[in-house]
N, C-alpha and C. Protein backbone atom coordinates (compact mmCIF):
# COMPACT_ATOMS: atom_id res chain seq x y z
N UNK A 1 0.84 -1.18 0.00
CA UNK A 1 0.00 0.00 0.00
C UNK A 1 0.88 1.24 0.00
N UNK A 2 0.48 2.06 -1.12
CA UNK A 2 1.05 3.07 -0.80
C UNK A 2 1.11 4.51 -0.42
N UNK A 3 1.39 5.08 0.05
CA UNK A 3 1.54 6.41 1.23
C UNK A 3 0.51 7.41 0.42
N UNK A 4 -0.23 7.83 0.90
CA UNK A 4 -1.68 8.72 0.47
C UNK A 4 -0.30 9.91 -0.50
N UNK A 5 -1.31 10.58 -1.49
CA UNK A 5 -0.87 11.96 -1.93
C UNK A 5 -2.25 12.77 -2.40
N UNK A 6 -2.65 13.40 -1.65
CA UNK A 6 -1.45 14.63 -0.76
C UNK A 6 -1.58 13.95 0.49
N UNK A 7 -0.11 14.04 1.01
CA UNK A 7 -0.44 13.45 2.77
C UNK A 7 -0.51 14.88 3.79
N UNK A 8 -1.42 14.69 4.22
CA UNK A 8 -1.76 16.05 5.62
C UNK A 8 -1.36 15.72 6.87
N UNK A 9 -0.45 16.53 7.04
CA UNK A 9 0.23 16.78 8.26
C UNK A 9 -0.36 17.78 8.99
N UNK A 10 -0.95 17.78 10.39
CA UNK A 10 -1.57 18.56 11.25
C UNK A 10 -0.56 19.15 11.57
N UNK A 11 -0.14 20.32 12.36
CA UNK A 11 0.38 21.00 13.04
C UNK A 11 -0.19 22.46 14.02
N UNK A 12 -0.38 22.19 15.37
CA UNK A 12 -1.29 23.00 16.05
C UNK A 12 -2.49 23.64 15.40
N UNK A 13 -3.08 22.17 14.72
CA UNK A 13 -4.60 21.75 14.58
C UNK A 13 -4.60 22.38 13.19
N UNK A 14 -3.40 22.82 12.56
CA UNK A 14 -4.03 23.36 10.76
C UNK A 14 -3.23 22.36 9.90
N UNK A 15 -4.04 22.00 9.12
CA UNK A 15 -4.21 20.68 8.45
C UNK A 15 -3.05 20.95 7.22
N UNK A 16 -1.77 20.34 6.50
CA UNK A 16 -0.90 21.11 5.55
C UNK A 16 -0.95 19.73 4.48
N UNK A 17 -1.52 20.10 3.35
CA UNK A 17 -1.59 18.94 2.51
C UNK A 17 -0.12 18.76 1.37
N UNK A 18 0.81 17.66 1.72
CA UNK A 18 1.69 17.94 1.30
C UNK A 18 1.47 16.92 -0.08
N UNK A 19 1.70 17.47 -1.35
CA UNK A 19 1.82 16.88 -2.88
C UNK A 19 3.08 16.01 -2.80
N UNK A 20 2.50 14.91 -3.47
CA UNK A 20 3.95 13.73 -3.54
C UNK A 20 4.57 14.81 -5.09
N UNK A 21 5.78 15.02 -4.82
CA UNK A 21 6.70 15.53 -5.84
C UNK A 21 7.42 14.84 -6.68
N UNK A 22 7.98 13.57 -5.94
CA UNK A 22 9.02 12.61 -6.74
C UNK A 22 8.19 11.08 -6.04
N UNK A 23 8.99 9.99 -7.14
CA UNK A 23 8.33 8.58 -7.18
C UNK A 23 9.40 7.70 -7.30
N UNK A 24 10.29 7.02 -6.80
CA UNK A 24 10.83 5.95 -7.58
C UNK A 24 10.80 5.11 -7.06
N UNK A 25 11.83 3.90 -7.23
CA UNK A 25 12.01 2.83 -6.50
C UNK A 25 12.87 2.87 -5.04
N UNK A 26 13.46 3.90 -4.82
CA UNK A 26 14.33 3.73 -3.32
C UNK A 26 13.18 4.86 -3.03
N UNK A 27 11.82 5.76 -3.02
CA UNK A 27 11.72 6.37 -2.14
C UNK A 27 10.97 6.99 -2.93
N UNK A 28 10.24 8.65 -1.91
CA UNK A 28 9.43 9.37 -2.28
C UNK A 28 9.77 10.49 -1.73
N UNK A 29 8.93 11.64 -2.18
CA UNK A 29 9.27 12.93 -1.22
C UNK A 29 8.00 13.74 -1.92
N UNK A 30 7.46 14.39 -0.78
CA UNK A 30 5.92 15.18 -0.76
C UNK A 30 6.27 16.63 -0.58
N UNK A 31 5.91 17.83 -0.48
CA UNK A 31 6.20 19.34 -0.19
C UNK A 31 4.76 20.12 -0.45
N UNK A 32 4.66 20.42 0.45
CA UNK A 32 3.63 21.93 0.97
C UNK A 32 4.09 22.73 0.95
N UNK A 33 4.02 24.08 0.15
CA UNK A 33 4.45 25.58 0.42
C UNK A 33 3.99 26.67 0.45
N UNK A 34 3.77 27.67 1.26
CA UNK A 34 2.96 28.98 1.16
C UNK A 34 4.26 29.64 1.52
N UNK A 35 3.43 31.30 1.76
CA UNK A 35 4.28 31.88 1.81
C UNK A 35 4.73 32.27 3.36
N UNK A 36 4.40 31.68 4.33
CA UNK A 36 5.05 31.23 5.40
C UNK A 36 6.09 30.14 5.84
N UNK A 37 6.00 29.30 4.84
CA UNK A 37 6.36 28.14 5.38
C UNK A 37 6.50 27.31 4.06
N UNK A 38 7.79 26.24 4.20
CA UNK A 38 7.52 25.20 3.19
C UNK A 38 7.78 23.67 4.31
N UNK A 39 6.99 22.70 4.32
CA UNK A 39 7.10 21.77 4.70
C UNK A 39 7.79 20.18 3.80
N UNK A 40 8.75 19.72 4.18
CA UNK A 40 8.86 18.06 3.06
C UNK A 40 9.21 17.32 3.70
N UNK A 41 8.85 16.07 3.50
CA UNK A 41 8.83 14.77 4.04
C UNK A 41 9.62 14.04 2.76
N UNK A 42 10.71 13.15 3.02
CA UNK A 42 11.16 12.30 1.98
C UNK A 42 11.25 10.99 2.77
N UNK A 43 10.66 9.66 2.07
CA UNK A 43 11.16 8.57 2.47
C UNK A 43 12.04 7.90 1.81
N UNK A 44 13.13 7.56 1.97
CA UNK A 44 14.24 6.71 1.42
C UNK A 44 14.62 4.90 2.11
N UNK A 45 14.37 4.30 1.29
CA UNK A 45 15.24 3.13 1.64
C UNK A 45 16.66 2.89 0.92
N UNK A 46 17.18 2.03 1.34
CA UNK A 46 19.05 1.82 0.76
C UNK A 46 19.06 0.49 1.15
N UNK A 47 20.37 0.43 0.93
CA UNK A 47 21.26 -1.04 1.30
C UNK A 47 22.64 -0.97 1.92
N UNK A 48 22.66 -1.00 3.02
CA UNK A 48 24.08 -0.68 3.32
C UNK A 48 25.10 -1.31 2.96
N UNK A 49 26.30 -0.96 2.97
CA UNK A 49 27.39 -2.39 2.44
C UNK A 49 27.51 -3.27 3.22
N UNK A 50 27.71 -4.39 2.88
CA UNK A 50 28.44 -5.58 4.16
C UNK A 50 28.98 -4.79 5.56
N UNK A 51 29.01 -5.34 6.26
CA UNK A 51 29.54 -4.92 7.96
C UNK A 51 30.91 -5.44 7.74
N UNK A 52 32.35 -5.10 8.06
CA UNK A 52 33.57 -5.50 7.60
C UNK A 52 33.27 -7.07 8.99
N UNK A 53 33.15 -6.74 9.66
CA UNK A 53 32.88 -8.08 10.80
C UNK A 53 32.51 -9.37 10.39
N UNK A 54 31.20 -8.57 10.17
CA UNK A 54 30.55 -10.46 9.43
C UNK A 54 29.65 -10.40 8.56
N UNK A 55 30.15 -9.50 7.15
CA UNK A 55 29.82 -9.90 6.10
C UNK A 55 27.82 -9.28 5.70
N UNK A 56 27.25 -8.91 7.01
CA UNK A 56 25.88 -8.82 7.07
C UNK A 56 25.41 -7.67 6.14
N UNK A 57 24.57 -7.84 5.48
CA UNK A 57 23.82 -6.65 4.58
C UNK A 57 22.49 -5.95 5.56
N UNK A 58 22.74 -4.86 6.01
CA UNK A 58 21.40 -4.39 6.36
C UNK A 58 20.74 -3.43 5.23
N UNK A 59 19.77 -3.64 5.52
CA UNK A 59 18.40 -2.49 4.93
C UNK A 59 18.08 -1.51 6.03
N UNK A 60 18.15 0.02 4.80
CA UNK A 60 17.94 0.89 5.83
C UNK A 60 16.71 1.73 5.00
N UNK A 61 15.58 2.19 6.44
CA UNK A 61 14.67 2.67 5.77
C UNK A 61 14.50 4.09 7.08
N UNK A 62 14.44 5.24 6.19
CA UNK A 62 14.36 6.45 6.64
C UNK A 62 13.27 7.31 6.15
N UNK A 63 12.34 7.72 7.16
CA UNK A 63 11.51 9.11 6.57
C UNK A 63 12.32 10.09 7.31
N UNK A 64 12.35 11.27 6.67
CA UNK A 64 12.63 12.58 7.28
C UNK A 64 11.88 13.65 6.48
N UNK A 65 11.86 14.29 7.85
CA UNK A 65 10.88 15.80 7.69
C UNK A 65 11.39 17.30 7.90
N UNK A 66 11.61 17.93 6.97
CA UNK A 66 11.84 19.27 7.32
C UNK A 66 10.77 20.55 7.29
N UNK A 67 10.68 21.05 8.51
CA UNK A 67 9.56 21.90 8.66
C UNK A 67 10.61 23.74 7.95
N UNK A 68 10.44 24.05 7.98
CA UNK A 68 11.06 25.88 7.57
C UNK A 68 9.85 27.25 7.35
N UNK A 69 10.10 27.39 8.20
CA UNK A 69 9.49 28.91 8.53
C UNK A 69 9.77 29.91 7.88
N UNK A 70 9.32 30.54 7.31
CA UNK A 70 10.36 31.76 6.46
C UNK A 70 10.94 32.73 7.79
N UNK A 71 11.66 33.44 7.57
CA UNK A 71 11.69 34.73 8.32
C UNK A 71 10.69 35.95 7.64
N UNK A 72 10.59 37.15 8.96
CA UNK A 72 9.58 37.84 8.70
C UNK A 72 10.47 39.67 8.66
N UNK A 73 9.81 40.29 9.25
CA UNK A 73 10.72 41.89 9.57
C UNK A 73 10.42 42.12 11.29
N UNK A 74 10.13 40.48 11.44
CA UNK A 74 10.30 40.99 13.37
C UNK A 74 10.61 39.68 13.77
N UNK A 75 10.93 38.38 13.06
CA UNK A 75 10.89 37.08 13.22
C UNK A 75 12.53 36.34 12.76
N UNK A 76 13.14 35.40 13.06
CA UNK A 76 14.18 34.88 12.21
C UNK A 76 13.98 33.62 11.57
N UNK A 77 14.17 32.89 10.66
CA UNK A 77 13.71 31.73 10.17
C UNK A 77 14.04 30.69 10.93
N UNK A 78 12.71 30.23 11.27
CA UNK A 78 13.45 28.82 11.83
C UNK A 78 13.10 27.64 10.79
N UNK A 79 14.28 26.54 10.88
CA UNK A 79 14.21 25.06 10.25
C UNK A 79 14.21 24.09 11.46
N UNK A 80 13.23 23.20 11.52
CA UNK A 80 13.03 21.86 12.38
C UNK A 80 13.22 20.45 11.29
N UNK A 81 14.55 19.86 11.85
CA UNK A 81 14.00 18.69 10.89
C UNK A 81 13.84 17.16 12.30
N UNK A 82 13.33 16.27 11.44
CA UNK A 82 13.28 15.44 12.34
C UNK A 82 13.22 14.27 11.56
N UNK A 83 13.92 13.00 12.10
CA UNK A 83 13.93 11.82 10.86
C UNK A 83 13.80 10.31 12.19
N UNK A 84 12.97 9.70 11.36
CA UNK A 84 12.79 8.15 11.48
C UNK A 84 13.62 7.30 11.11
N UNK A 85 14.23 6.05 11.61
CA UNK A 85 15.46 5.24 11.06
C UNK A 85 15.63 3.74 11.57
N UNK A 86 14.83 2.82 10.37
CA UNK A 86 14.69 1.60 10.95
C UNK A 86 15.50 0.89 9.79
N UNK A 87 16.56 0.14 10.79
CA UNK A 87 17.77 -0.91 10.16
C UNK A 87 17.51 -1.95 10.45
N UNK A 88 17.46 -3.05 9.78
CA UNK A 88 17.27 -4.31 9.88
C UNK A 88 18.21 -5.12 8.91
N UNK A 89 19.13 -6.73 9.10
CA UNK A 89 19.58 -7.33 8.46
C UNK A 89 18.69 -7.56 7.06
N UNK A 90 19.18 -8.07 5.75
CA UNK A 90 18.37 -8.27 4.94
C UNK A 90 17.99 -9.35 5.02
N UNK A 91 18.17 -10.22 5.83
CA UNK A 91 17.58 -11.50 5.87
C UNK A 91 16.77 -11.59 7.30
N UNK A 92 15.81 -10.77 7.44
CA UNK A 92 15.40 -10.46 8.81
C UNK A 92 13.95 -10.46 8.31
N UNK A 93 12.53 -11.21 8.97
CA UNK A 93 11.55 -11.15 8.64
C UNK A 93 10.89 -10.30 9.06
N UNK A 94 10.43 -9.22 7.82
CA UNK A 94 9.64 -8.08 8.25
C UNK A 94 8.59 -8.26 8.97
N UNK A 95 7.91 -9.07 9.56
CA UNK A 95 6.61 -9.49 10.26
C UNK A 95 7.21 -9.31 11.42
N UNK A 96 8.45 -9.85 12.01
CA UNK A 96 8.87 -9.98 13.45
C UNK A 96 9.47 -8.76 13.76
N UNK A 97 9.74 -8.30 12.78
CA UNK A 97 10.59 -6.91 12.78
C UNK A 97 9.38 -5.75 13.46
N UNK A 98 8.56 -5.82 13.01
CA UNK A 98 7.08 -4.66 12.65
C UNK A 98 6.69 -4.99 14.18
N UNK A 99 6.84 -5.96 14.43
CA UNK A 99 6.40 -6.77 16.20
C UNK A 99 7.31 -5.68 17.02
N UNK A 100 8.53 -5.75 16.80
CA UNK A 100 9.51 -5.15 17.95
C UNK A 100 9.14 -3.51 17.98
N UNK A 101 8.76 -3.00 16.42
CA UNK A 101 8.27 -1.53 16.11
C UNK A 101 6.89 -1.09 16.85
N UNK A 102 6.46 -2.11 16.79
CA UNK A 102 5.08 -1.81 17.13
C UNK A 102 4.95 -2.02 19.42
N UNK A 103 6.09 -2.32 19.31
CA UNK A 103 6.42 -2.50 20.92
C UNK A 103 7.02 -1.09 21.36
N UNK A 104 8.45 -1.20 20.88
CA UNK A 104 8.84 0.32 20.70
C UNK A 104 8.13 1.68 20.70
N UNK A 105 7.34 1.77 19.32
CA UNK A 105 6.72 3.07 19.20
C UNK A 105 6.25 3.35 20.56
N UNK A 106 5.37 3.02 21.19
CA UNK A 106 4.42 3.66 22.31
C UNK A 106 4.98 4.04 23.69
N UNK A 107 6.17 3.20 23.73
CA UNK A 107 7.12 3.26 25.01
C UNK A 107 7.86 5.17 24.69
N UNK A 108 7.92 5.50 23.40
CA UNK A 108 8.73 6.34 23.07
C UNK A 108 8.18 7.50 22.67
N UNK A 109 7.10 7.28 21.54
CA UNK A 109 5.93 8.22 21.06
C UNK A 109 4.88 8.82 22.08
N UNK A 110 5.62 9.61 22.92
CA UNK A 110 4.55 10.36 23.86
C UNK A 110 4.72 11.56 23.93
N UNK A 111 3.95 12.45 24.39
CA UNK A 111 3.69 14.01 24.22
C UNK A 111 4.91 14.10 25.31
N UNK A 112 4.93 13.45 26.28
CA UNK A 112 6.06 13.69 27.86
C UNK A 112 7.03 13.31 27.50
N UNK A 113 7.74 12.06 26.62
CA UNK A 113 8.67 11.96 26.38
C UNK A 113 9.34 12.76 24.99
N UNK A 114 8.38 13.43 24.39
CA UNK A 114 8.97 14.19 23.43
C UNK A 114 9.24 15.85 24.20
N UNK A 115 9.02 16.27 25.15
CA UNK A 115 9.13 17.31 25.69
C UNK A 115 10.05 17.21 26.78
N UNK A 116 10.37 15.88 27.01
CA UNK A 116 11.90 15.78 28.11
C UNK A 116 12.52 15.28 26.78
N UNK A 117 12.93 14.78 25.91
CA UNK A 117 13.41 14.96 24.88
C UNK A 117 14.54 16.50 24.67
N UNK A 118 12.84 17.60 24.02
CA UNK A 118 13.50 18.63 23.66
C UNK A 118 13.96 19.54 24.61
N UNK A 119 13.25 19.04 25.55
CA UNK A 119 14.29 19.99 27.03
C UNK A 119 15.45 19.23 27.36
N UNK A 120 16.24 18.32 27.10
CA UNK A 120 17.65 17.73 26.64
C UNK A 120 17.67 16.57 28.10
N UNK A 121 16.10 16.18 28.58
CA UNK A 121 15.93 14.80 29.62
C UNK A 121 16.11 13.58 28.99
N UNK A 122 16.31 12.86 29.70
CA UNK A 122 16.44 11.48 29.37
C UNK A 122 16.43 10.25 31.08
């Protein structure tokens, strides 16, 4: 299945419909732009090289997001990026894999732990 276009990203409740821009086989990338702001999301997968150790091939799959603010005549521009990054051997079954993700996310994905996060807690 693949990733909605336009995908809408909420941000303090206003809805930003971002247009898929590019298509291929390692990936995609979407962009919203006004004249405040341009938003993009790109997803990329790869292949890393062998591990010099033991020979292992991982798969690497990354979304990242860059938010950018323009600057104003009382404001300075800000850029937020933020990226997702799941590595797995290539001989690793995505079913068991999606198990450990789906354990993960919720322990991590919280409003409290993203705000001791950006206040530099742990």
């Amino acid at each position: 299945m693949a990733w909605a276009s336009p995908l809408t990203i909420t941000i303090n409740s206003i809805a930003y419909a971002l247009n898929r821009i590019n298509n291929d086989n390692y990936g995609s990338e979407w962009v919203y732009r006004d004249g405040a702001r341009v938003i993009t999301m790109k997803i990329r997968h790869s292949i890393d090289a062998p591990m010099k150790t033991t020979g292992v091939v991982r798969l690497r799959h990354n979304v990242a997001i860059n938010h950018r603010i323009f600057s104003t005549s009382t404001t300075k521009e800000i850029i937020r990026d933020w990226s997702y990054t799941i590595v797995v051997p290539d001989y690793d079954d995505p079913a068991a894999a999606l198990l450990d993700l789906q354990g993960f996310a919720p322990a991590i994905a919280t409003t409290t732990h993203h705000t001791d996060m950006l206040a530099g807690l742990n």
